[in-house]
Every structure is written in C-alpha cells, then in structure tokens.
N, C-alpha and C. Protein backbone atom coordinates (compact mmCIF):
# COMPACT_ATOMS: atom_id res chain seq x y z
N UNK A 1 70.51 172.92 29.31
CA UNK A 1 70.37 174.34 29.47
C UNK A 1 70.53 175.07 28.13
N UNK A 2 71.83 174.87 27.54
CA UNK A 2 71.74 174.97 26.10
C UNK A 2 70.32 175.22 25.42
N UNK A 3 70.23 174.40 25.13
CA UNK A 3 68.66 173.75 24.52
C UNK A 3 67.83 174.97 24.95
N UNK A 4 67.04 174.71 26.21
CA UNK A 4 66.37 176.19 26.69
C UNK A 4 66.83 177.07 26.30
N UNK A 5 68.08 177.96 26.25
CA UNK A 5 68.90 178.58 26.14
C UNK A 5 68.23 178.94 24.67
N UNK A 6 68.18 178.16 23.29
CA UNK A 6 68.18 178.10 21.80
C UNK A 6 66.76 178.31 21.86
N UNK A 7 65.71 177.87 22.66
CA UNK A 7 64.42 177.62 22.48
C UNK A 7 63.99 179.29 22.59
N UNK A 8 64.17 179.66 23.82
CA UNK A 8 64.19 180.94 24.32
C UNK A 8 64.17 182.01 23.24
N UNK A 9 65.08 181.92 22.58
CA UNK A 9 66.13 182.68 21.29
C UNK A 9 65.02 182.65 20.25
N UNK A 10 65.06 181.48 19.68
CA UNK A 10 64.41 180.97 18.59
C UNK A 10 62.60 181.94 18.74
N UNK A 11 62.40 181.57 20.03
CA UNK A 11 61.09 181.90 20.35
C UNK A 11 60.64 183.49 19.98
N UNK A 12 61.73 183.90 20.99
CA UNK A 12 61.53 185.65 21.11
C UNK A 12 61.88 186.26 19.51
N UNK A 13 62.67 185.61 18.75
CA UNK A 13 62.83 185.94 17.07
C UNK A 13 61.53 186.21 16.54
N UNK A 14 60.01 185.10 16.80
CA UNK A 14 59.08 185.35 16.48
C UNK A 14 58.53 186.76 16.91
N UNK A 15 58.03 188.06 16.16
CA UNK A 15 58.18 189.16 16.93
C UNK A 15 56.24 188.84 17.37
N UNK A 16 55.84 189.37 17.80
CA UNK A 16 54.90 189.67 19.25
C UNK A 16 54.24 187.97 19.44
N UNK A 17 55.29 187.21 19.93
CA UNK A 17 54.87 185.73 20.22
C UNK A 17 55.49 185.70 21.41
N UNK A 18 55.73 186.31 22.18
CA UNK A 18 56.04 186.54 23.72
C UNK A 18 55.39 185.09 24.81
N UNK A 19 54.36 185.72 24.86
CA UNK A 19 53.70 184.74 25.91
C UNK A 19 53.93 183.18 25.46
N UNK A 20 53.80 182.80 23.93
CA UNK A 20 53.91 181.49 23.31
C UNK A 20 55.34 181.02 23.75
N UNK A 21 56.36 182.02 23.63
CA UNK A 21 57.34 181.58 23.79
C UNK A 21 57.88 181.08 24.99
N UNK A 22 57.23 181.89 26.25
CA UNK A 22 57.62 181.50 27.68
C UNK A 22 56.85 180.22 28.15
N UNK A 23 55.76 180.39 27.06
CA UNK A 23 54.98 178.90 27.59
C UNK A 23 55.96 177.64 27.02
N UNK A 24 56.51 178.15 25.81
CA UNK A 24 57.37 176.78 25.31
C UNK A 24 58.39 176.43 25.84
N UNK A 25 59.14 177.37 26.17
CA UNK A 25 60.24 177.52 26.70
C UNK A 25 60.13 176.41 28.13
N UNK A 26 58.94 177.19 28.94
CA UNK A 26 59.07 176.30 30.29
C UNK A 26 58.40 175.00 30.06
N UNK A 27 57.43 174.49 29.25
CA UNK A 27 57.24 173.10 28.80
C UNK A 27 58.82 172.13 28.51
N UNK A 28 59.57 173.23 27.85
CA UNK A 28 60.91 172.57 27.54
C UNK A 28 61.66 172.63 28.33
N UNK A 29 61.70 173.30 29.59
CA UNK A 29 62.53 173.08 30.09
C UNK A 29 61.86 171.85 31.73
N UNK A 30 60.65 172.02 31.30
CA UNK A 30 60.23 170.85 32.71
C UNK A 30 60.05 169.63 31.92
N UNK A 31 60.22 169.72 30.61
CA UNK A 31 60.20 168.31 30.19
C UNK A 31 61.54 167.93 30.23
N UNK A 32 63.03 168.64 30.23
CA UNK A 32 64.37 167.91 30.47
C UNK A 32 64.21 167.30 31.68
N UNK A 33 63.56 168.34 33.09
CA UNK A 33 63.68 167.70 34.14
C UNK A 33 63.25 166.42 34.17
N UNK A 34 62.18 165.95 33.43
CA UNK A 34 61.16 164.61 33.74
C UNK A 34 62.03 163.69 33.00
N UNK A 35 62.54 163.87 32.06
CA UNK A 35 63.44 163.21 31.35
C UNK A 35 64.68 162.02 31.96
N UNK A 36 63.94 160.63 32.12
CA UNK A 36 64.26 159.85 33.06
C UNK A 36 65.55 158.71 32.42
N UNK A 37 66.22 159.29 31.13
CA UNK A 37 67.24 158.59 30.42
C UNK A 37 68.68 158.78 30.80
N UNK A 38 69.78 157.96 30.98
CA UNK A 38 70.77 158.85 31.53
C UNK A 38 71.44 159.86 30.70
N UNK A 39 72.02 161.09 31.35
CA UNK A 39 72.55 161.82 30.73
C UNK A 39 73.32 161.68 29.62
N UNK A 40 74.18 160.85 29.41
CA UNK A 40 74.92 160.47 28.08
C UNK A 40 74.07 160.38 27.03
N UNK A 41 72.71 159.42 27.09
CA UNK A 41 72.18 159.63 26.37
C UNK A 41 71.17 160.71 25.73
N UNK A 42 70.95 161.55 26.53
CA UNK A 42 70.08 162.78 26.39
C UNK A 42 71.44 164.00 25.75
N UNK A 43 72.56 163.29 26.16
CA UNK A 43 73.72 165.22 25.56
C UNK A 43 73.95 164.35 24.23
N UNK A 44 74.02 162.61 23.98
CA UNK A 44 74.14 162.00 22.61
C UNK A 44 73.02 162.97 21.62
N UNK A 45 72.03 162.26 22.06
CA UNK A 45 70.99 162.88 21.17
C UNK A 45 71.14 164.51 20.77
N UNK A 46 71.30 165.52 21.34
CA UNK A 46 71.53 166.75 21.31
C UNK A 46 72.79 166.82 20.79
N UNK A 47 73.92 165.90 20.26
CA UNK A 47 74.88 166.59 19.60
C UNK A 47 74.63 166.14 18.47
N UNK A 48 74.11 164.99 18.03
CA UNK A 48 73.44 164.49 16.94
C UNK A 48 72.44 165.65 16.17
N UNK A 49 71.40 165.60 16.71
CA UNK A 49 71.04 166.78 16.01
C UNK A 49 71.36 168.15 16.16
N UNK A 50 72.56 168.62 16.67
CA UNK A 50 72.82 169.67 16.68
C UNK A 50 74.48 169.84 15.21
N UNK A 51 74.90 168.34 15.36
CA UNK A 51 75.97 168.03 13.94
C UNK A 51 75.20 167.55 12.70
N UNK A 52 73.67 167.53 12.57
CA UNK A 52 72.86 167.42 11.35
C UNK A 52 72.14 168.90 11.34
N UNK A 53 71.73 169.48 12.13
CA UNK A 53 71.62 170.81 12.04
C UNK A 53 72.76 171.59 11.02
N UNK A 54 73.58 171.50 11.45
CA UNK A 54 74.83 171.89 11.34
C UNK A 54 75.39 171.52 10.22
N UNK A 55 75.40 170.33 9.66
CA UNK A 55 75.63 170.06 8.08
C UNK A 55 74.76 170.53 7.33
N UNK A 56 73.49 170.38 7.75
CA UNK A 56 72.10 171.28 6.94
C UNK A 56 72.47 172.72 6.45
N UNK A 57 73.01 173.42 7.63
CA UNK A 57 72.99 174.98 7.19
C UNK A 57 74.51 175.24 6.21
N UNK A 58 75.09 174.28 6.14
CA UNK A 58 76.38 174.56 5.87
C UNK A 58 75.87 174.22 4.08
N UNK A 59 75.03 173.31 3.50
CA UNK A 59 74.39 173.35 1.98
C UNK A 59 73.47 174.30 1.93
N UNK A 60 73.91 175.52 0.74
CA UNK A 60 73.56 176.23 0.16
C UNK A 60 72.11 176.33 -0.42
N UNK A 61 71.89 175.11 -0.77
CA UNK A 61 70.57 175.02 -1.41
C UNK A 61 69.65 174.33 -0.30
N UNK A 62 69.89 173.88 0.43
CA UNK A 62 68.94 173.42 2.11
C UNK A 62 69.08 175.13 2.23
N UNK A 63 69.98 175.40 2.69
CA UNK A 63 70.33 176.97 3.35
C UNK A 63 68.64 177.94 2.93
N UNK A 64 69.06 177.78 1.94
CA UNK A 64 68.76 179.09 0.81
C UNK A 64 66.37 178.68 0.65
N UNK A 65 66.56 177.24 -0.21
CA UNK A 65 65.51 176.93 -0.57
C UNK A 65 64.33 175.99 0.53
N UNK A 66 64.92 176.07 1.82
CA UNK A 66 64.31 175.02 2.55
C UNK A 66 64.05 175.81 4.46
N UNK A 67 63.55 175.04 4.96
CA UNK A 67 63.04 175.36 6.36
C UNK A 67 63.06 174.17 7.06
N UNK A 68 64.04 173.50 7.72
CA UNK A 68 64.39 171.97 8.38
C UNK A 68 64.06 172.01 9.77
N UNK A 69 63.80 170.90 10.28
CA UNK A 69 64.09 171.30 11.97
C UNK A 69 64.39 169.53 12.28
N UNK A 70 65.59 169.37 12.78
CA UNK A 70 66.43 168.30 13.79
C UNK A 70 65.83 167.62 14.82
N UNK A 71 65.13 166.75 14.87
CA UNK A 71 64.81 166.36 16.61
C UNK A 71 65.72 165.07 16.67
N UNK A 72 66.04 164.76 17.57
CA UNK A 72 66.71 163.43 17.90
C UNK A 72 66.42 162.78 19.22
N UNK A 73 65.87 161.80 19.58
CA UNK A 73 65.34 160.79 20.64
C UNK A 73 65.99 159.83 20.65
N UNK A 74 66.99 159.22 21.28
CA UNK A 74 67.31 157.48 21.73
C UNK A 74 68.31 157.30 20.28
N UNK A 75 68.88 158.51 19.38
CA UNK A 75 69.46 157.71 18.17
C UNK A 75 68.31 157.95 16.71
N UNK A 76 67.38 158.25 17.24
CA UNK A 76 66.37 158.29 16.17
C UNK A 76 66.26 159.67 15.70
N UNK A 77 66.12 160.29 14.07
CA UNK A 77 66.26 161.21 14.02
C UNK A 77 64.90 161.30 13.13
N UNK A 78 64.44 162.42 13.85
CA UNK A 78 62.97 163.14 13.03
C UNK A 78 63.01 165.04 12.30
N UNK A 79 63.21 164.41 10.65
CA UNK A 79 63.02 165.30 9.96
C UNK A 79 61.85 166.30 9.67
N UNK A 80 61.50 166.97 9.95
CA UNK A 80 60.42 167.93 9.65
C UNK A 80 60.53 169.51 9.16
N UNK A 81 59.47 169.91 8.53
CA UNK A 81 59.88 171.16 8.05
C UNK A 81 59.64 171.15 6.35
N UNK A 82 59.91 172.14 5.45
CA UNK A 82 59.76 172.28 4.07
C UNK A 82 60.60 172.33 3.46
N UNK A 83 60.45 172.63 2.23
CA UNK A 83 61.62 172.35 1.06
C UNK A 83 60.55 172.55 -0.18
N UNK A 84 61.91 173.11 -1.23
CA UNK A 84 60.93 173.43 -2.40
C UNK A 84 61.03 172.58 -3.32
N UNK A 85 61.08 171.36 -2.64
CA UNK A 85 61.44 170.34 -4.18
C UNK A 85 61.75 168.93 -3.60
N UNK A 86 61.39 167.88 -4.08
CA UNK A 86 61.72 166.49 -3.57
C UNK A 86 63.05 166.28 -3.98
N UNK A 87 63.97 166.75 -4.36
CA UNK A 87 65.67 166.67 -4.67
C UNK A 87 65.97 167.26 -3.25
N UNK A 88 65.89 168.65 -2.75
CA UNK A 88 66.46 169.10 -1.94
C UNK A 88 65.88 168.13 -0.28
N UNK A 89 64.88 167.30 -0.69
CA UNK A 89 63.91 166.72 0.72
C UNK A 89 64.89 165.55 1.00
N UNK A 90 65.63 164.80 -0.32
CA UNK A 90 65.97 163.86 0.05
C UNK A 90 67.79 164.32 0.04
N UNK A 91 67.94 165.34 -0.99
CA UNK A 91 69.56 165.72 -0.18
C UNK A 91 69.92 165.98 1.20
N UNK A 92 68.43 166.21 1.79
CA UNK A 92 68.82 167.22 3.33
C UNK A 92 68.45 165.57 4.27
N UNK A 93 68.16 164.40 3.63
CA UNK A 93 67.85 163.32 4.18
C UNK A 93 69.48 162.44 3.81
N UNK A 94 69.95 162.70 2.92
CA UNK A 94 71.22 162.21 2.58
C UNK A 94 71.98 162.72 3.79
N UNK A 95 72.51 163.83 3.71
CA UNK A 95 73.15 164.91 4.39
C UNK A 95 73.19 164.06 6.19
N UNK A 96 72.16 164.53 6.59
CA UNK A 96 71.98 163.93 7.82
C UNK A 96 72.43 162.37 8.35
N UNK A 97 72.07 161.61 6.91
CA UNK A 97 72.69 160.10 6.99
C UNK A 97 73.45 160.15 7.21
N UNK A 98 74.56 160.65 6.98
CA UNK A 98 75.86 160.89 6.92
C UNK A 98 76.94 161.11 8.28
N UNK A 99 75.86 161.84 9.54
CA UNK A 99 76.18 161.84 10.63
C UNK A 99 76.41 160.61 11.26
N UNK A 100 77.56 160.30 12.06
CA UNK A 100 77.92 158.78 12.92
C UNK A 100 76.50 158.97 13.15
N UNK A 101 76.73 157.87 13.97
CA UNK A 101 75.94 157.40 15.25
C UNK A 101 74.14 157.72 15.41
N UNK A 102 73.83 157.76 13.93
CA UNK A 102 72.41 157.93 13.76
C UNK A 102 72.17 156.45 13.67
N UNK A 103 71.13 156.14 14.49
CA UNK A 103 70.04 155.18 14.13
C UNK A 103 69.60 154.42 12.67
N UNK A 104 68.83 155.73 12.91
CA UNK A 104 67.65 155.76 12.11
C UNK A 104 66.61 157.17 11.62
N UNK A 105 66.07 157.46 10.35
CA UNK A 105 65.79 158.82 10.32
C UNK A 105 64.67 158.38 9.62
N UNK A 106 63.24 159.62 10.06
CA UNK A 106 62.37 159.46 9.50
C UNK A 106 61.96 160.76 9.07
N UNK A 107 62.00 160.79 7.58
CA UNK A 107 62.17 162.21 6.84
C UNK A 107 60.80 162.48 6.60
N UNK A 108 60.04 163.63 7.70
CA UNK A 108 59.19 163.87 7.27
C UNK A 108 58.78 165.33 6.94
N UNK A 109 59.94 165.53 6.15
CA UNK A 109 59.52 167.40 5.18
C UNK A 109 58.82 166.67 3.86
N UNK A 110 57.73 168.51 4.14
CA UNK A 110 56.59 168.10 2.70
C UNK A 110 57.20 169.14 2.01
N UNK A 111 57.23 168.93 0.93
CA UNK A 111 56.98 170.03 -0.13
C UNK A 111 56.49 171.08 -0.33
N UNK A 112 56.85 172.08 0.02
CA UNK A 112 55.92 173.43 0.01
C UNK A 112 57.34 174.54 0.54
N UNK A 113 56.25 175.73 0.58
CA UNK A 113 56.87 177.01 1.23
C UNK A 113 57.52 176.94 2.14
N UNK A 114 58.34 177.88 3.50
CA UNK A 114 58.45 177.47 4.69
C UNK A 114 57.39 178.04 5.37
N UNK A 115 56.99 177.50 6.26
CA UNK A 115 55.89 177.79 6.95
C UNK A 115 56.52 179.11 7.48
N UNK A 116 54.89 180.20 7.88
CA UNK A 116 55.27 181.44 8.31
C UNK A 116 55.47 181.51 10.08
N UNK A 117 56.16 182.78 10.32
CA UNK A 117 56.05 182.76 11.85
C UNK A 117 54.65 182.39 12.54
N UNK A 118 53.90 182.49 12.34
CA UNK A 118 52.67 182.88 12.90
C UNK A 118 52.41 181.21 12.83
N UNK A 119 52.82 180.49 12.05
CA UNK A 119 52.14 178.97 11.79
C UNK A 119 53.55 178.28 13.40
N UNK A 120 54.54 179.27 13.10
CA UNK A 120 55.54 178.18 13.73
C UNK A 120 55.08 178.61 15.21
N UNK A 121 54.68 180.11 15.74
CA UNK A 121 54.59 180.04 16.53
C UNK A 121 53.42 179.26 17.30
N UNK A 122 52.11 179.23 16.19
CA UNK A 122 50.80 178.09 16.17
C UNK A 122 51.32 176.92 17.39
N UNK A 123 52.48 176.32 16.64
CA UNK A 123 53.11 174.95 16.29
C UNK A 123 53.53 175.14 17.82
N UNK A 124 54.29 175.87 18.46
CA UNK A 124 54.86 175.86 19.20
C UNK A 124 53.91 176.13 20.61
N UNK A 125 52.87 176.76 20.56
CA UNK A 125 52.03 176.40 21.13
C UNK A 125 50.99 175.34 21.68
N UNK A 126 51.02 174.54 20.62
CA UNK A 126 50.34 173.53 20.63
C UNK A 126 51.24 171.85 21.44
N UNK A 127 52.29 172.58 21.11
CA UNK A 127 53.73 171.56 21.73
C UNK A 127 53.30 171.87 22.98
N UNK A 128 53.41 173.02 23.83
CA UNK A 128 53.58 173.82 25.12
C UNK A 128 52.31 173.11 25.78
N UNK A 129 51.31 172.98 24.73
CA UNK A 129 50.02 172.65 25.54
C UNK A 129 50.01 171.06 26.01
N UNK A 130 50.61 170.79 24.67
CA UNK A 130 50.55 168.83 24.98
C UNK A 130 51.45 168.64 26.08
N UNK A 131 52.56 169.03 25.97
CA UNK A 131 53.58 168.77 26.63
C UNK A 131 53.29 169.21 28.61
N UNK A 132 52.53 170.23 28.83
CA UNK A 132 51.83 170.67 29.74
C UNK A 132 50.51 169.52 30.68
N UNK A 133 49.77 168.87 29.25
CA UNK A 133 48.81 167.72 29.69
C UNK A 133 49.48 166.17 29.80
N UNK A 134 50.24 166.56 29.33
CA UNK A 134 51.27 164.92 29.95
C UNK A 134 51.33 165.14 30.96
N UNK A 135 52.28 166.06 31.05
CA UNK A 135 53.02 166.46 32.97
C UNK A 135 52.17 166.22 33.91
N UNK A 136 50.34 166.98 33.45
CA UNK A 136 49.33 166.79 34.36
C UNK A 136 48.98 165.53 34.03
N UNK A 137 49.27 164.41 33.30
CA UNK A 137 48.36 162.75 33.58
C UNK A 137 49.34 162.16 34.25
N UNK A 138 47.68 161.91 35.39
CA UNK A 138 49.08 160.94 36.54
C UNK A 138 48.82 159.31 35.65
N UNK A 139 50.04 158.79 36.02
CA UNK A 139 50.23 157.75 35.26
C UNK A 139 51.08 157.71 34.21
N UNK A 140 51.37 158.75 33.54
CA UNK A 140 52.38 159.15 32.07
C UNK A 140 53.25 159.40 32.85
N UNK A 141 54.30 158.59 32.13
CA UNK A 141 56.05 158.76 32.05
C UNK A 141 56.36 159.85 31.10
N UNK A 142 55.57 161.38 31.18
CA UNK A 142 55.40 162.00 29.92
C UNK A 142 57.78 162.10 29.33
N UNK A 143 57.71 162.05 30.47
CA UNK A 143 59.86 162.38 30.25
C UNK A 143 60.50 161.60 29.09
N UNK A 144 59.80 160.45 29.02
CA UNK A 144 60.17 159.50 27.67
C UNK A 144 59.51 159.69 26.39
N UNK A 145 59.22 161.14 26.65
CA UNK A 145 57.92 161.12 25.01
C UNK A 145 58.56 162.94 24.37
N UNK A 146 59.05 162.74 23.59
CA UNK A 146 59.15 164.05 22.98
C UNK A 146 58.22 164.39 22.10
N UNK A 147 57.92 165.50 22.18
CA UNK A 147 56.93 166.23 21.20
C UNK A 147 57.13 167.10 20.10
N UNK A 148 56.82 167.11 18.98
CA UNK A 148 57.29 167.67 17.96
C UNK A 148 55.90 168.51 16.99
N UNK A 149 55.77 169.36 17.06
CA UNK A 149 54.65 170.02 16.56
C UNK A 149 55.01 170.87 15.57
N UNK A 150 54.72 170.28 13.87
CA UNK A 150 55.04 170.98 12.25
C UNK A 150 53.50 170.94 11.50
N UNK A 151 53.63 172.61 11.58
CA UNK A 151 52.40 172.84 10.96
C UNK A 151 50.70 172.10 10.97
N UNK A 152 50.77 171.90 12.44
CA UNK A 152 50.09 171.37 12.86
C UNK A 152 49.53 169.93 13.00
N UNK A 153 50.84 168.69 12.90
CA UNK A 153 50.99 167.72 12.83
C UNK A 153 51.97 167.62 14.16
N UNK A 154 51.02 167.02 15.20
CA UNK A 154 52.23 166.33 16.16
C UNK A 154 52.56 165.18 16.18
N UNK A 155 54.29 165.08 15.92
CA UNK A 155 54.96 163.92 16.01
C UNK A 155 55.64 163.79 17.48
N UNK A 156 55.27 162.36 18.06
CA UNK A 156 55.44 162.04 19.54
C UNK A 156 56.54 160.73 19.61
N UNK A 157 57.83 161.34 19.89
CA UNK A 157 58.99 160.22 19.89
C UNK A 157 59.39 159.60 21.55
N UNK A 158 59.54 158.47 21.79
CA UNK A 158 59.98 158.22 22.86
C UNK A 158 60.32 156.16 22.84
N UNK A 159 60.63 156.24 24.19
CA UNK A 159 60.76 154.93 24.54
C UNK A 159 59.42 154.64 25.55
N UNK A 160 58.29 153.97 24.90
CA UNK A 160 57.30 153.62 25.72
C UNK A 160 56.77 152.49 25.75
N UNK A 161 55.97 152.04 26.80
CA UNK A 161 55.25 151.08 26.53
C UNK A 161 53.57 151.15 25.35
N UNK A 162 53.10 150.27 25.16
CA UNK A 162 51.70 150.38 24.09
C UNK A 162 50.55 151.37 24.97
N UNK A 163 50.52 150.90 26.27
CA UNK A 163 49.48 151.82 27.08
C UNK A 163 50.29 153.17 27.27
N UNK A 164 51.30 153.38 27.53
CA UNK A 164 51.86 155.10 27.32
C UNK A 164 51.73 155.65 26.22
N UNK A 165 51.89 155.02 25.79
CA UNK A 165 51.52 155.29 24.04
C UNK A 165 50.18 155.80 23.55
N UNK A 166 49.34 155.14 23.64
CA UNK A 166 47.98 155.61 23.77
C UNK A 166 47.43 156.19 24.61
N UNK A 167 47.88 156.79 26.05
CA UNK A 167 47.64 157.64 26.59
C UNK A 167 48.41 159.12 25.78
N UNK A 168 49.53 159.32 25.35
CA UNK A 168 49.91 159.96 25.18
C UNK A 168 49.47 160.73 23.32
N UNK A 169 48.82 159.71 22.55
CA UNK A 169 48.18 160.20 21.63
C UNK A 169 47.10 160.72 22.00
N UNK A 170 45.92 160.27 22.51
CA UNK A 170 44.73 160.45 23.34
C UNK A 170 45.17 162.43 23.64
N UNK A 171 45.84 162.40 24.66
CA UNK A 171 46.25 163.68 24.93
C UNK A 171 46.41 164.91 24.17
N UNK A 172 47.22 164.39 22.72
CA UNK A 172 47.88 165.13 21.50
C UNK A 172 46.36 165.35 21.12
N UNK A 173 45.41 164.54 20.81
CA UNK A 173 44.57 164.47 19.74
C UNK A 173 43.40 165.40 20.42
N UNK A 174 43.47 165.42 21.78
CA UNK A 174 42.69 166.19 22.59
C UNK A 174 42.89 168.01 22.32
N UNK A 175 44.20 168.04 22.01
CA UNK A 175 44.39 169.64 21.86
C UNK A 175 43.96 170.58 21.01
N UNK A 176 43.75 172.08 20.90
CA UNK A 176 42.64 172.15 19.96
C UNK A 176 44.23 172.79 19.14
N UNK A 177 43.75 172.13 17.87
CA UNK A 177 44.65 172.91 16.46
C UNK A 177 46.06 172.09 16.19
N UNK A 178 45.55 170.60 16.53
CA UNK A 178 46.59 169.41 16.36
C UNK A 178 45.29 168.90 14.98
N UNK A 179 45.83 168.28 13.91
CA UNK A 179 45.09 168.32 12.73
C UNK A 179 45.23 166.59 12.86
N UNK A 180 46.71 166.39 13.08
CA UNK A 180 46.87 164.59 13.00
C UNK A 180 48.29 164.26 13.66
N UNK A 181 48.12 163.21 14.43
CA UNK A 181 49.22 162.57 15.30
C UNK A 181 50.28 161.56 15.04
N UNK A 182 51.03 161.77 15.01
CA UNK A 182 52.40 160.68 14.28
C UNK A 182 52.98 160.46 15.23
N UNK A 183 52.66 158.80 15.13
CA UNK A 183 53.47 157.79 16.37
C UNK A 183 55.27 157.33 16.18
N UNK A 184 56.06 157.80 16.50
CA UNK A 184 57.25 157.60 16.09
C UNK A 184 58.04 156.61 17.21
N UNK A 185 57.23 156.04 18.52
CA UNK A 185 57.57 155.47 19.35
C UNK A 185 58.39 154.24 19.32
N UNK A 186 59.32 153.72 20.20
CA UNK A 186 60.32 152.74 20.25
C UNK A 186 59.62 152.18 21.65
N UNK A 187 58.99 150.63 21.35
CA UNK A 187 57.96 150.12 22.64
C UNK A 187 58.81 149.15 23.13
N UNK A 188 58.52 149.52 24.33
CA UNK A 188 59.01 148.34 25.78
C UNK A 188 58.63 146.96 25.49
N UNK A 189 57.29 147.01 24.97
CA UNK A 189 56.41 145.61 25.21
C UNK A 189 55.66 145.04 23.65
C-alpha cells in the first residue's frame, strides 16, 4: 500500500500528468495483487530499495548532480536514471552495494541530464500500458515480471520461465514509444 501510496505522490508531483498517473498508479497497484511471491519476500525487496534509496539521497553529490530510481525484484537490484559523470554513476553503484542483503545490482544510469517531467511521465505511461497487456495475456504469470520504464527503455525483472519471458518482451516491444527492451530475468528452466 505504501508503494501505491509513493507512486500516487510521485505521479501527481508531475503537474498536468493526471490521467498518466491514475493509469500508473492502478497498473501498480493490480500488479501487487498478481504478485504470486510470498510476502516476506515482496516487503524484503521494498525495504531494500527503499534503504538504497535512502543512502542515495543522504550523498550530496547523488543528491545534488544526479536523478536515480531503486527497483528491487527477488534480491536483485536495478539501477536506472542519470548522473552527470561516470564517478558519481559508479559512487551511487558503490553506495547501494553497501546495503545487506543485496544480491546483485545492475547499474544501469547513463550519463546525461535528468530526464524532464514530461519524459518521466512518457516513461510512466508506457509502464501502465505494458503492465496493463500482461494482465490481459492469458497465459502470463504477468505477477512475476516487474516493469521498469527509463527514458524509454523497458527493463523487465522477474522470476520466469524462457517462454514467459518471451511472451513478456513480445508485449514490451509491441507498445508504441518503448525504443528497446532489457531482459533482467532470473529463469525457472
């Protein structure tokens, strides 16, 4: 609930991104429901990236010079977002190491500006939509697949098998204003 709760927030900050936001919002919140992992592990993941969040904002120069965003799946942590410099890409990749009980992290901030509202709210749309065409393929376990949409790159994390997997890129790649798809999956088979 939390989570919804932040999404909600985060959303309505974007000013006249209203409708984007209720669409994301309820993608996010019917994707907790589908979400077929037990609870320990779904509030793990969420304090994980919510204590690398959280070391992030607390450095001055992440703070100040950068635009991060936290996802965490199964232990696995996915970096995304900007930074003005490959020092600060890999301090804010240090930083996060640093949290227990991480996995594994795959740092994927580029170099550049922070992206503007209008790109994040893009982004967040395009999440709402994928995340919407899972729910509708019968056959997808879409609950094991998180979606992550940066500047028009969706990254798709979960525990799947090879055929969920490729149903679930198929889907991403189908949406209009997804540029390229990043498989970050942990496979059954």
């Amino acid at each position: 609930m939390n989570k919804l709760i932040s999404i909600i927030a985060i959303a309505l900050s974007l000013q006249g991104c209203i409708f984007v936001a209720g669409a994301a919002a309820g993608a996010a919140g019917v994707a907790v429901v589908y979400d077929h992992r037990k609870l320990e592990k779904i509030l793990l993941d969420e304090k994980l990236a919510k204590n690398a969040s959280a070391k992030l904002q607390q450095n001055s120069n992440i703070k100040e010079n950068s635009h991060i965003e936290v996802t965490c799946f199964n232990r696995v942590v996915l970096l995304t977002g900007q930074a003005n410099n490959a020092e600060t890409r890999q301090e804010a990749e240090d930083i996060v190491r640093s949290v227990p009980n991480i996995q594994r992290i795959y740092n994927q901030i580029v170099i550049k500006r922070p992206a503007s509202s209008l790109t994040r709210a893009s982004d967040a749309w395009i999440t709402a939509k994928i995340k919407t065409e899972m729910l509708a393929t019968k056959g997808l376990k879409s609950g094991t697949i998180k979606v992550v949409t940066e500047n028009g790159t969706v990254y798709l994390m979960g525990i799947v098998n090879r055929d969920q997997a490729d149903i679930a890129v198929d889907i991403a790649r189908q949406v209009q204003g997804v540029q390229r798809v990043m498989k970050i999956f942990q496979y059954t088979n």
